[in-house]
Protein backbone atom coordinates (compact mmCIF):
# COMPACT_ATOMS: atom_id res chain seq x y z
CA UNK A 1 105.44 135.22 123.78
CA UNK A 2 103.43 131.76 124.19
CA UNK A 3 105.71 128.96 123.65
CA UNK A 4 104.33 126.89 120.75
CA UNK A 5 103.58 122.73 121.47
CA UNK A 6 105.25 120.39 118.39
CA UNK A 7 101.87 118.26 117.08
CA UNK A 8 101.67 115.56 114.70
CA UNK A 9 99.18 114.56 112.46
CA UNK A 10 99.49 111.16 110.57
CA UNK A 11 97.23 108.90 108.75
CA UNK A 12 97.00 105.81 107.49
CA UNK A 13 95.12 103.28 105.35
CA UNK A 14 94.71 99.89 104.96
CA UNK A 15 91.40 98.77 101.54
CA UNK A 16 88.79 101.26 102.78
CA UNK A 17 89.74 102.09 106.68
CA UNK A 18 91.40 105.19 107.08
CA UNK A 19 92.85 106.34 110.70
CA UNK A 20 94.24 109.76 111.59
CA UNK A 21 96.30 110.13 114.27
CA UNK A 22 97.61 113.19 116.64
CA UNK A 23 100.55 113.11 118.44
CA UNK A 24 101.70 114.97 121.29
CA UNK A 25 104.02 115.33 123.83
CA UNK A 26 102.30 113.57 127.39
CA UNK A 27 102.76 111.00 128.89
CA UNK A 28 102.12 107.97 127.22
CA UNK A 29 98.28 107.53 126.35
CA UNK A 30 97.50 105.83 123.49
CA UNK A 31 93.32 105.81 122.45
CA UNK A 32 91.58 104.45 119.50
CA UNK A 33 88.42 105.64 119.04
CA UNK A 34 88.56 107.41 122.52
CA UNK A 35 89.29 103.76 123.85
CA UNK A 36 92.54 103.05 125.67
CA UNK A 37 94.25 100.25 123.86
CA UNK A 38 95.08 98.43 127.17
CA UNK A 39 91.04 98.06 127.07
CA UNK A 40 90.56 97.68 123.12
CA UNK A 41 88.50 95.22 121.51
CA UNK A 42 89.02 92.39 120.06
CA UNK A 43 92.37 91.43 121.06
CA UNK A 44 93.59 90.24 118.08
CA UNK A 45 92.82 94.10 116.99
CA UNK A 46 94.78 95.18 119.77
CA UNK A 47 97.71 93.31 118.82
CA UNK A 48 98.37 94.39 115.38
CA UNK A 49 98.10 98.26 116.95
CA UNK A 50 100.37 97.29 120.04
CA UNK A 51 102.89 96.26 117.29
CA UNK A 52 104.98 99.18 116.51
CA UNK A 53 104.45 100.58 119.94
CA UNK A 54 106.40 97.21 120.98
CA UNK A 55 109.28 97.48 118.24
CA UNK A 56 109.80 101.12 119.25
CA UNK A 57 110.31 100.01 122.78
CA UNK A 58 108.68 102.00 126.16
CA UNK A 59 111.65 105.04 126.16
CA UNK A 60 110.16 106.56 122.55
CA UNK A 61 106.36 106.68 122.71
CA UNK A 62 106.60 107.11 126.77
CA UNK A 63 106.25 110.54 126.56
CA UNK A 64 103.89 110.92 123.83
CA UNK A 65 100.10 111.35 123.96
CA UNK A 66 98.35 109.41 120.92
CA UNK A 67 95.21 110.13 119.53
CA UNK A 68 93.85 107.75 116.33
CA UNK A 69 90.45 108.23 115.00
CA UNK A 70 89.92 105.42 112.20
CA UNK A 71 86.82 105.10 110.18
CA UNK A 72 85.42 103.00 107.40
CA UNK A 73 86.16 99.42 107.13
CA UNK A 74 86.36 96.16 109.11
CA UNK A 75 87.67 95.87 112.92
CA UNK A 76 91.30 94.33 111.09
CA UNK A 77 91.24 97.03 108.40
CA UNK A 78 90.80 99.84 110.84
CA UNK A 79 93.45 98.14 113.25
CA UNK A 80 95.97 97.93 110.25
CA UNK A 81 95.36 101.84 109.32
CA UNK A 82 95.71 102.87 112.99
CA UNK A 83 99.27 100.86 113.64
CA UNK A 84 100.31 102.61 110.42
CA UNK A 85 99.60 105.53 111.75
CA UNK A 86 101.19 105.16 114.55
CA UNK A 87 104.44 103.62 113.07
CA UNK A 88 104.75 106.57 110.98
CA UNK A 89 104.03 109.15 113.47
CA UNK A 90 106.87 107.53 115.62
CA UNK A 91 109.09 107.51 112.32
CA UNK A 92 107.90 111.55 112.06
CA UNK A 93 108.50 112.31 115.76
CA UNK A 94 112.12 110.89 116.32
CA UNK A 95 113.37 111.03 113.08
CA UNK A 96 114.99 107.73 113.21
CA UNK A 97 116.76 105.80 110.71
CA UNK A 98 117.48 103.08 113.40
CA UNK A 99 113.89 103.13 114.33
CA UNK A 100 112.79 102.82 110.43
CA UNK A 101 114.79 99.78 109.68
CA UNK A 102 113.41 98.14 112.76
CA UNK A 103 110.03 98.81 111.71
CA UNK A 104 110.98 97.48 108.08
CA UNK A 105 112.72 94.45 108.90
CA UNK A 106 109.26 93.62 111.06
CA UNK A 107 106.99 94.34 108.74
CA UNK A 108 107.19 96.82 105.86
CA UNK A 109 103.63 97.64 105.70
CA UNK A 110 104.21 99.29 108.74
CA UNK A 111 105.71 102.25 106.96
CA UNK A 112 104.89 101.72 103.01
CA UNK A 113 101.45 100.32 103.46
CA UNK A 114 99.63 97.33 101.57
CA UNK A 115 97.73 98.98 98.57
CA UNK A 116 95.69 95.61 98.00
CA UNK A 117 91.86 95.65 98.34
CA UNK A 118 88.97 94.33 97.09
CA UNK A 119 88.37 94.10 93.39
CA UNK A 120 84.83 95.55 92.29
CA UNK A 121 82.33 92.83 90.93
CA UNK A 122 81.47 93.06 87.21
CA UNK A 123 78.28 92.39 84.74
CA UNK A 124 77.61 88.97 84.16
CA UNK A 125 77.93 86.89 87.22
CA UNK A 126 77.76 86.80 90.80
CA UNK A 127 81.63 88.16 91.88
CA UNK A 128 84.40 89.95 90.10
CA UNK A 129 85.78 87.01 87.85
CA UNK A 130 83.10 84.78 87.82
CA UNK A 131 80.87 84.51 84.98
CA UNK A 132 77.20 82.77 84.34
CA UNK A 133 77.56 79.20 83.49
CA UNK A 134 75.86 78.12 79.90
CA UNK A 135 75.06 75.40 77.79
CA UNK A 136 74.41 74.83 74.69
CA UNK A 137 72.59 71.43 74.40
């Protein structure tokens, strides 16, 4: 009988970037985009992953391989969607409540997400609120 390997797969958004993680047991590799995030670009991208990885602490995600495909986007909105990925795949993995409160008194869009994005332009001027100026003299 072959003896079956536990796999996650999370996702997360942030306006229009969407990343999908897969978790496995391993030994510690995280990739973005098939890009080590010691070695990710820009750094201030590599922060906002690094984030829950860093409120977890080295024990949890130690022995777990990560995997985050993100698409769609900017380079922040595709950084946001993969650390909420992450957070909730660590959230999935250990079932922690200790872990979840951490995450939420750091940053609740870690977990809940921000639904905010961009609102579409309309008819009749250049943006979404603004309108063509007149006069009538």
């Amino acid at each position: 009988m072959p003896t079956t390997k536990k796999v996650l797969v999370v996702s997360g958004k942030r306006k229009t970037a969407v990343a999908r993680a897969i978790i496995k047991s391993g030994v510690g590799k995280v990739r973005i985009n098939l890009t080590p995030v010691e070695i990710y670009e820009p750094d201030i991208a590599k922060a906002k992953i690094m984030e829950p990885l860093l409120q977890a602490g080295g024990d949890v995600w130690q022995q777990l391989d990560m995997d985050v495909k993100t698409s769609g986007g900017g380079y922040m909105g595709q950084a946001e969607a993969a650390r909420m990925a992450i957070a909730n795949g660590l959230l999935k993995w250990t079932k922690s409540t200790h872990l979840r409160t951490v995450f939420s008194e750091y940053d609740r869009t870690m977990i809940a997400g921000d639904s905010r994005a961009k609102e579409t332009k309309k008819f009749g001027g250049a943006g979404a609120r603004s309108k063509e100026q007149k006069s009538y003299r």
